[in-house]
N, C-alpha and C. Protein backbone atom coordinates (compact mmCIF):
# COMPACT_ATOMS: atom_id res chain seq x y z
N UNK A 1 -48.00 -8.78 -16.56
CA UNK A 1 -47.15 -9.25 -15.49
C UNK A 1 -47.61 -8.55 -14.21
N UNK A 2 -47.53 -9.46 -13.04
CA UNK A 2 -48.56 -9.04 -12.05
C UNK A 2 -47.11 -7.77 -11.38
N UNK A 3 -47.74 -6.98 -10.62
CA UNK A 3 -46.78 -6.06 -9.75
C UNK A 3 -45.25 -6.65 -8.90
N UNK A 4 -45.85 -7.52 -8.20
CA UNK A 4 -45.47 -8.89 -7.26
C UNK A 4 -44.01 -9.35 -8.10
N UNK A 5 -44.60 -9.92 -9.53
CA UNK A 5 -43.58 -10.61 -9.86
C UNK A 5 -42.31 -9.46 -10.74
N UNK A 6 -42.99 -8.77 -11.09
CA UNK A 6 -42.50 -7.53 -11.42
C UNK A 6 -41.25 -7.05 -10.58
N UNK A 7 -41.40 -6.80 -9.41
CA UNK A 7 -40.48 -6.61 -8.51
C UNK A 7 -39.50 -7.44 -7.88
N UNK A 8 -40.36 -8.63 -8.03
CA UNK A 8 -39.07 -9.70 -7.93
C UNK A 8 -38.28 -10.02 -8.82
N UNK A 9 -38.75 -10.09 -9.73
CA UNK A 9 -37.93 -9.69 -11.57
C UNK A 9 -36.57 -8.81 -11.22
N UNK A 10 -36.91 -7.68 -10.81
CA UNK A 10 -36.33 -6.58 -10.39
C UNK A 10 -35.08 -6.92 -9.76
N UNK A 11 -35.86 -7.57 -8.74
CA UNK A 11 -34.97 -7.25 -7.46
C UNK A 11 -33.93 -8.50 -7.58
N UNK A 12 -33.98 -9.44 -8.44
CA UNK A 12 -33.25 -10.92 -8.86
C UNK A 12 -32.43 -10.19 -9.85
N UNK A 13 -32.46 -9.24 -10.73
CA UNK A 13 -32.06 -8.72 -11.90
C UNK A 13 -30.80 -8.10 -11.31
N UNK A 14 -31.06 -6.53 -9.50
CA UNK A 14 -30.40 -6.16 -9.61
C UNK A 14 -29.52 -6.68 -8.42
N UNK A 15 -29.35 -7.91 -7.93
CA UNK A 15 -28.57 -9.07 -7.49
C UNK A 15 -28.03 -9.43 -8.09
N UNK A 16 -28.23 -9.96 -9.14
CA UNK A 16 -27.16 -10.48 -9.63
C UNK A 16 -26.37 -9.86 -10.58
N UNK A 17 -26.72 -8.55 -10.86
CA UNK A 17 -25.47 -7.34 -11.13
C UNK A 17 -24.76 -7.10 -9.99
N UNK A 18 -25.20 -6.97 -8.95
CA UNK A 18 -24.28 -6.65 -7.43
C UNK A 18 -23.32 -7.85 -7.34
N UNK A 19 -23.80 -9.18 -7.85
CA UNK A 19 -23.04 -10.21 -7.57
C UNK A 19 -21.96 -10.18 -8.55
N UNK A 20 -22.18 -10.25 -9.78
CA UNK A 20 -21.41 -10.62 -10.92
C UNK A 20 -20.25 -8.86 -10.49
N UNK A 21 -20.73 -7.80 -10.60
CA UNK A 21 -19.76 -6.70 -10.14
C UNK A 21 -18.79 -7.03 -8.85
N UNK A 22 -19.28 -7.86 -8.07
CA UNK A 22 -18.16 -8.35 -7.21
C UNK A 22 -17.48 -8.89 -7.39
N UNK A 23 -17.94 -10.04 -8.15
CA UNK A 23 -16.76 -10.91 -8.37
C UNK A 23 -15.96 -10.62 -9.35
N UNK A 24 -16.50 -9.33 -10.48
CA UNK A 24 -15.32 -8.85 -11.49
C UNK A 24 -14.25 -7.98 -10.33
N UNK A 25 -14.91 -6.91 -9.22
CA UNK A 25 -14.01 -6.63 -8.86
C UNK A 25 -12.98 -7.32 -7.78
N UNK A 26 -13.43 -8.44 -7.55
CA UNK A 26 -12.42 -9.07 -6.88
C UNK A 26 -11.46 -10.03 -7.60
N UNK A 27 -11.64 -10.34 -8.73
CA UNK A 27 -10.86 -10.43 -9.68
C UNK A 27 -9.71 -9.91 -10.30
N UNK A 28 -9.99 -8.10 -9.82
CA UNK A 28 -8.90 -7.71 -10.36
C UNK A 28 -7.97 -7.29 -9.52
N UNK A 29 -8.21 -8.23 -8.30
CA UNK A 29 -7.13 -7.35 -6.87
C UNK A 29 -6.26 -8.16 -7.13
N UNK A 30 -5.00 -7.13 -7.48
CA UNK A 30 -3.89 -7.81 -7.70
C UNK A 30 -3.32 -8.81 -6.37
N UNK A 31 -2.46 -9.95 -7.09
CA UNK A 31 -1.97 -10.09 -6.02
C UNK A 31 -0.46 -9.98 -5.29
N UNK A 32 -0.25 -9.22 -3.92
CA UNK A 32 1.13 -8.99 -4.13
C UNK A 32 1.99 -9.80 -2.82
N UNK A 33 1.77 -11.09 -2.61
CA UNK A 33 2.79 -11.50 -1.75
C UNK A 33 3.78 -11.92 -2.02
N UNK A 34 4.97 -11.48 -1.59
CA UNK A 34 6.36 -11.95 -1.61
C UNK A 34 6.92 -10.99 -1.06
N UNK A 35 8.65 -10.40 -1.72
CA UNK A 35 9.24 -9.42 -0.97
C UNK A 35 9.22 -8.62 -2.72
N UNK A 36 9.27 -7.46 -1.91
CA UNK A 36 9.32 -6.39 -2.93
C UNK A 36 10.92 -5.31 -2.39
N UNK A 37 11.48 -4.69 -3.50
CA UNK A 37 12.76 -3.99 -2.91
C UNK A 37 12.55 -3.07 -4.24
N UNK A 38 13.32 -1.57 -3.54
CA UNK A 38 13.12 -0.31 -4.15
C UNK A 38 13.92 0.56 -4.06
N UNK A 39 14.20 1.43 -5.05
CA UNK A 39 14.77 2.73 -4.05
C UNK A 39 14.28 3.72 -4.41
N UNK A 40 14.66 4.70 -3.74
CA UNK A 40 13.81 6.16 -3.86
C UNK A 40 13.96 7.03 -5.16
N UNK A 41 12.60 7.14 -5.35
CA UNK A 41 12.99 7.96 -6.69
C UNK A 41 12.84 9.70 -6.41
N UNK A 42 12.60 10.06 -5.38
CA UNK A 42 12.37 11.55 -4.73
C UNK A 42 12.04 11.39 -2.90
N UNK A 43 11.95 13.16 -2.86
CA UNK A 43 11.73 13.05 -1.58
C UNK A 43 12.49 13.75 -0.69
N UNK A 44 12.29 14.27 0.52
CA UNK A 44 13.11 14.45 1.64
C UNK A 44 12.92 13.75 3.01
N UNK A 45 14.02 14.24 3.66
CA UNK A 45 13.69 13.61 5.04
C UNK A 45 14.75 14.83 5.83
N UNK A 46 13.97 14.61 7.10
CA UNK A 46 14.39 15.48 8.33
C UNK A 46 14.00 15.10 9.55
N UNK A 47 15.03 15.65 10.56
CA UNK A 47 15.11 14.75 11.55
C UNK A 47 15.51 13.75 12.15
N UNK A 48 15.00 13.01 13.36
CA UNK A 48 15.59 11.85 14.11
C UNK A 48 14.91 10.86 13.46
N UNK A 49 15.34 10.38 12.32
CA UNK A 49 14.75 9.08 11.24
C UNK A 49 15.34 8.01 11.56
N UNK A 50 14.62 7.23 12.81
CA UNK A 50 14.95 5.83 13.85
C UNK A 50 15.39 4.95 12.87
N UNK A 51 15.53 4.76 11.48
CA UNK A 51 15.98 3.23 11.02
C UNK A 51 17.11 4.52 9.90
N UNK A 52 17.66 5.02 10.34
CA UNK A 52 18.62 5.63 9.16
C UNK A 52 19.20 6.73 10.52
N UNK A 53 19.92 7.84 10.14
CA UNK A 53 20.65 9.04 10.69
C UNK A 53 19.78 10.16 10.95
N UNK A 54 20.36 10.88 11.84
CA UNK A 54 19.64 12.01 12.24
C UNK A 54 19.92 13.24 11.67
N UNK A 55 19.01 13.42 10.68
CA UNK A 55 19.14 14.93 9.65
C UNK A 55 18.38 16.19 10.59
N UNK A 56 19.63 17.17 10.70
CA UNK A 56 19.71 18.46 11.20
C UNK A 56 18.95 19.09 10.51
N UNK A 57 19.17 19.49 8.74
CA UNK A 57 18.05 19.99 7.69
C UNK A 57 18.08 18.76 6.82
N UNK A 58 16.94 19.51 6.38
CA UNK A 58 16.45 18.38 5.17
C UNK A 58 17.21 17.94 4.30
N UNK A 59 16.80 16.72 3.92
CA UNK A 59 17.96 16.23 3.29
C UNK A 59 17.35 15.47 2.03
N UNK A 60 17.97 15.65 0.61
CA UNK A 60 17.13 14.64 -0.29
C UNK A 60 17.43 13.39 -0.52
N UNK A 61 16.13 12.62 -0.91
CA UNK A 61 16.98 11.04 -0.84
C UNK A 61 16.74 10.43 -2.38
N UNK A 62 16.82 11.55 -3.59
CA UNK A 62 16.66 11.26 -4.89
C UNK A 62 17.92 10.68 -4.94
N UNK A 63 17.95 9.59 -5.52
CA UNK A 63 19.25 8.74 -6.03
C UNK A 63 19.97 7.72 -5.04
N UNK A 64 19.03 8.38 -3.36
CA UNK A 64 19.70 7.52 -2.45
C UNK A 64 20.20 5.88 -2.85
N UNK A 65 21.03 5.88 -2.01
CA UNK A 65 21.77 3.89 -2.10
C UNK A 65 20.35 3.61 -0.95
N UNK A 66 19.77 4.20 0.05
CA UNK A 66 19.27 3.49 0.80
C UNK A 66 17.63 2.65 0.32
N UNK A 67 17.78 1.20 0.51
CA UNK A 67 16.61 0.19 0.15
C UNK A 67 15.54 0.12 0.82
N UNK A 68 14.38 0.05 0.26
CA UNK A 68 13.16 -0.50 1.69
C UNK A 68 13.36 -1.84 0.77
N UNK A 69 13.04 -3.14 1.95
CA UNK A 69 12.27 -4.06 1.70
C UNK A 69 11.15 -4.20 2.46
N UNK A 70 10.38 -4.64 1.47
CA UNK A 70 8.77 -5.02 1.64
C UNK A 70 8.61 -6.09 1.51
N UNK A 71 7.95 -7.19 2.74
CA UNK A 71 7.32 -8.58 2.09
C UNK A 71 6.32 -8.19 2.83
N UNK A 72 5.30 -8.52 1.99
CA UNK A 72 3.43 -9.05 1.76
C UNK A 72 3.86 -10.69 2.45
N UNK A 73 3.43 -10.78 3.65
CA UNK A 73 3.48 -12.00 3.76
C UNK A 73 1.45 -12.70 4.02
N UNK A 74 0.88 -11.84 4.11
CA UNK A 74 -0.42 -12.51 4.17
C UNK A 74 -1.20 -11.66 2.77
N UNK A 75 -2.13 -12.23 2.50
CA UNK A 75 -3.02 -10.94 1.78
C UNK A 75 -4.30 -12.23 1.73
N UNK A 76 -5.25 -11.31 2.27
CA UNK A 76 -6.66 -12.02 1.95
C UNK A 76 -7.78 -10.95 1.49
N UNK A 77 -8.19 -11.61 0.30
CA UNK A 77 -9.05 -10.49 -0.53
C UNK A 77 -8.05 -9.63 -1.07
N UNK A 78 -8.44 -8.23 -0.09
CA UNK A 78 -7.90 -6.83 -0.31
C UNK A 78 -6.83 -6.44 0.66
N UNK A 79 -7.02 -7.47 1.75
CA UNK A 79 -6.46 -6.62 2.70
C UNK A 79 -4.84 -7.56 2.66
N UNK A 80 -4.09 -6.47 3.30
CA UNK A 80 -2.66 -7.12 3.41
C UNK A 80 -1.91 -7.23 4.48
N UNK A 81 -0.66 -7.24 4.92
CA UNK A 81 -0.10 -7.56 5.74
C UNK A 81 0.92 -8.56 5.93
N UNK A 82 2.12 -7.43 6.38
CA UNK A 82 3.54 -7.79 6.28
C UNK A 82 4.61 -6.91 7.02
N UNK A 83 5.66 -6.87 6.37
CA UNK A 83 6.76 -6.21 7.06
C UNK A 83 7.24 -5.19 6.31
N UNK A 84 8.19 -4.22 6.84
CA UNK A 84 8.87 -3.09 5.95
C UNK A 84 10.11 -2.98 6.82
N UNK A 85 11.48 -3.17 6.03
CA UNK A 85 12.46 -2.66 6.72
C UNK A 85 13.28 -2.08 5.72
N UNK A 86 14.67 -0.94 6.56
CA UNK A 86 15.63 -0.45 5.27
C UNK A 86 16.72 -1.70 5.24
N UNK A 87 16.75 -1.78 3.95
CA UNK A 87 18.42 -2.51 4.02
C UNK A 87 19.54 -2.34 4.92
N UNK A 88 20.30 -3.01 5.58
CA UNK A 88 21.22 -2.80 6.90
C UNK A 88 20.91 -2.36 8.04
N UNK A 89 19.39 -2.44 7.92
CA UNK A 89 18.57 -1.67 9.19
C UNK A 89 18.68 -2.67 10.36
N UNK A 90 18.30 -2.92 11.82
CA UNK A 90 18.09 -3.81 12.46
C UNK A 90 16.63 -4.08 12.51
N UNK A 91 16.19 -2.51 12.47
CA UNK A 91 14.64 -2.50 12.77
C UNK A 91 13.76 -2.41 11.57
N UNK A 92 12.54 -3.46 11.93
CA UNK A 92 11.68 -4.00 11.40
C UNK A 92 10.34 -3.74 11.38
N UNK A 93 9.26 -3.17 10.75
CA UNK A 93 8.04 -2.98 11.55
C UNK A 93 7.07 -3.31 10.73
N UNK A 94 6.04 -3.86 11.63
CA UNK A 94 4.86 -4.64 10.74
C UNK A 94 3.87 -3.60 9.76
N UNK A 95 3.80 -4.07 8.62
CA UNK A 95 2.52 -3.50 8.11
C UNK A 95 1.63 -3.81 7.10
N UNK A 96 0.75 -2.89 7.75
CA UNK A 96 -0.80 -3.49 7.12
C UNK A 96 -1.42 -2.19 5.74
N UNK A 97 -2.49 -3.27 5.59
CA UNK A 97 -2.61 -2.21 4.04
C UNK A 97 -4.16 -2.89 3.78
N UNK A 98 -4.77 -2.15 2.59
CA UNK A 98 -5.54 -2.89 2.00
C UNK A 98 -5.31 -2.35 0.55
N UNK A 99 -6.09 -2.90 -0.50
CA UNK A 99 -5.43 -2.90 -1.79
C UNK A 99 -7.14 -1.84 -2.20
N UNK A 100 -7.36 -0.57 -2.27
CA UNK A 100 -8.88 -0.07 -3.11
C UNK A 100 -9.64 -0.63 -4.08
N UNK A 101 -10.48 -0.39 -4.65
CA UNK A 101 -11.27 -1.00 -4.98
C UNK A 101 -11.14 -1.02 -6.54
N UNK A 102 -10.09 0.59 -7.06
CA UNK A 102 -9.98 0.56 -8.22
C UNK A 102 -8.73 -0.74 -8.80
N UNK A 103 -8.07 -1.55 -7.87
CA UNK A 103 -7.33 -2.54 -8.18
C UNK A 103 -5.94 -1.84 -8.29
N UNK A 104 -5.27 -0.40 -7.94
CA UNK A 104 -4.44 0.20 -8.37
C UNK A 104 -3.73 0.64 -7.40
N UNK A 105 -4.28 1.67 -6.59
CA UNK A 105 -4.59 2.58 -5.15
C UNK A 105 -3.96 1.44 -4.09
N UNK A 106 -3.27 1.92 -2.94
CA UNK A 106 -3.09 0.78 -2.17
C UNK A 106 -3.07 1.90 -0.90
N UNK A 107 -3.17 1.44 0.27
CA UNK A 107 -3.20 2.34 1.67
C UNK A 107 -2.31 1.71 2.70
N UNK A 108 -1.16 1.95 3.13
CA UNK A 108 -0.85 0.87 4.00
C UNK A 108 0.05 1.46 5.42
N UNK A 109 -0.04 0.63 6.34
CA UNK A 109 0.75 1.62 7.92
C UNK A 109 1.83 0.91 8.07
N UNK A 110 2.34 1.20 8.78
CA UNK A 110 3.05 0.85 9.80
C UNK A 110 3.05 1.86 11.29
N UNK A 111 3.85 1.63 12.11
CA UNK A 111 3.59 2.36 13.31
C UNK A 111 3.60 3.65 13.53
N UNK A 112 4.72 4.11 12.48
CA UNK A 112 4.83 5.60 12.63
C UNK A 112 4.53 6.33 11.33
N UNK A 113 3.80 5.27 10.49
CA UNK A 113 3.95 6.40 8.95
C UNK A 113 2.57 5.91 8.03
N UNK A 114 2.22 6.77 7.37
CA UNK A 114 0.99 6.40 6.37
C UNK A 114 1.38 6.67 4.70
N UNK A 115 1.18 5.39 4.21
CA UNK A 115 2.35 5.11 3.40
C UNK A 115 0.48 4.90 2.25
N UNK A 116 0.97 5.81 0.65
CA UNK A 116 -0.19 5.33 -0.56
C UNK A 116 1.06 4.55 -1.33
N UNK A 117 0.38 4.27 -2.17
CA UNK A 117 1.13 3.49 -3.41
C UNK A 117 -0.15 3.73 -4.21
N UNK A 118 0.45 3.42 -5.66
CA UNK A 118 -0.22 3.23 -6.72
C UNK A 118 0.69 1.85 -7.54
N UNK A 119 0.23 0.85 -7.66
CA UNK A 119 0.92 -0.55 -7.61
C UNK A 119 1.47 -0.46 -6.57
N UNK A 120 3.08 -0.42 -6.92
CA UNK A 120 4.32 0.07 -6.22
C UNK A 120 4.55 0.67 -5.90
N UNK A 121 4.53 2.15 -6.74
CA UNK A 121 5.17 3.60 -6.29
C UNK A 121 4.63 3.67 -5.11
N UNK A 122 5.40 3.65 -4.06
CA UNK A 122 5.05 3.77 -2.90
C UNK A 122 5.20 4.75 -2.11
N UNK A 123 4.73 5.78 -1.53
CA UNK A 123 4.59 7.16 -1.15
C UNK A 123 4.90 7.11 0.38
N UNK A 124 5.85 7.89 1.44
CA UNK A 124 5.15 7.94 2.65
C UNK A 124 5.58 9.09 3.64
N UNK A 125 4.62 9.27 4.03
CA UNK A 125 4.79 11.04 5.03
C UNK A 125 4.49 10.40 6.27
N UNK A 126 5.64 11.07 7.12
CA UNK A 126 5.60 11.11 8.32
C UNK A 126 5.85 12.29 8.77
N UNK A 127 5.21 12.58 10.34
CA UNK A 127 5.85 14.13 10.93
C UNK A 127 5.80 13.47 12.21
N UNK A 128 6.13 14.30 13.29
CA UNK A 128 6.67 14.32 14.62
C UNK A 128 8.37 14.78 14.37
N UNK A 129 9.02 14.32 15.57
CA UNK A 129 10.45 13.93 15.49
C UNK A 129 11.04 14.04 14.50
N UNK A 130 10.22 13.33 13.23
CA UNK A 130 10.93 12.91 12.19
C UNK A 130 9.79 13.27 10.89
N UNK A 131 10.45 13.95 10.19
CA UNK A 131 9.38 14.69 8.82
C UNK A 131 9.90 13.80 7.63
N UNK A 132 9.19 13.23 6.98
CA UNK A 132 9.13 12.20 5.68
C UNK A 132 8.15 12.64 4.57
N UNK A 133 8.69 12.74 3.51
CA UNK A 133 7.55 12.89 2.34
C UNK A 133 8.86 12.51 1.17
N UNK A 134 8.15 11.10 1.20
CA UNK A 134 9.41 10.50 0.03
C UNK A 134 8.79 9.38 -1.04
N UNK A 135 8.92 9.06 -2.22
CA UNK A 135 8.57 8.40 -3.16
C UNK A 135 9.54 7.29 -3.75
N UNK A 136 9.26 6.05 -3.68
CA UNK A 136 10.22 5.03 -4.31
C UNK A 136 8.89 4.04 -5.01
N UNK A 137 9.75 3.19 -6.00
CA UNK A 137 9.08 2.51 -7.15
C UNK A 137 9.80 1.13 -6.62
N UNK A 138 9.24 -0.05 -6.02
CA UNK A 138 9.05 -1.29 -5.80
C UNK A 138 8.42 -2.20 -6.53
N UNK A 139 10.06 -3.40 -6.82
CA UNK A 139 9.99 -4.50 -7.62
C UNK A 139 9.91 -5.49 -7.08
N UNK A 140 9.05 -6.85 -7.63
CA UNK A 140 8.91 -7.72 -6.94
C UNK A 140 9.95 -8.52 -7.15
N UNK A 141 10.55 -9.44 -6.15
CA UNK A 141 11.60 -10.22 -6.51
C UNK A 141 11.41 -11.65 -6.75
């Protein structure tokens, strides 16, 4: 086999592993549009927390009554994008995300906070004004 074809052998071989690995992993990005609702399964909060009360000290929100809703209203591919508000809240704020690559991992913002998940369990720390490091488990409805 000449050198030439040798390498094109090659190089066709390791294409279409790059290809076929894409499309397994885009296969397995879940998909999550609709509304999702949760409540906290840990966590504190402190501070001037704009969609809830203003905590003097920290305060825990294990067992809280208070809800996030989440709707995924777009998702293309990986990436997402939607809304997050608390139950009885007025305020609303957009957010975006993308879903990692392990199909599990998720990354997502909104304006004032950087929020992981793993599916659901949804994680999010904020500081300034207002200090957040809280954990809730989100169901789809």
């Amino acid at each position: 086999m000449s050198h030439s074809l040798l390498k094109s052998t090659a190089l066709a071989s390791m294409l279409a592993l790059v290809s076929i690995g894409t499309a397994i992993a885009e296969s397995q990005i879940p998909q999550l549009t609709g509304v999702w609702k949760g409540r906290f399964t840990g966590g504190f909060l402190a501070g001037d927390i704009s969609h809830s009360q203003d905590f003097v000290k920290p305060q825990s929100v294990a067992g809280r009554e208070k809800q996030w809703i989440v709707t995924i209203d777009k998702q293309d591919g990986s990436g997402l994008m939607g809304t997050r508000t608390a139950k009885g809240s007025e305020k609303t704020e957009v957010l975006l995300g993308v879903i990692k690559q392990d199909g599990k991992s998720i990354l997502l913002s909104d304006s004032d906070t950087l929020i992981t998940a793993t599916t659901m369990e949804v994680c999010a720390q904020e500081t300034g004004n207002a200090i957040i490091a809280t954990c809730e488990l989100l169901e789809k409805q």
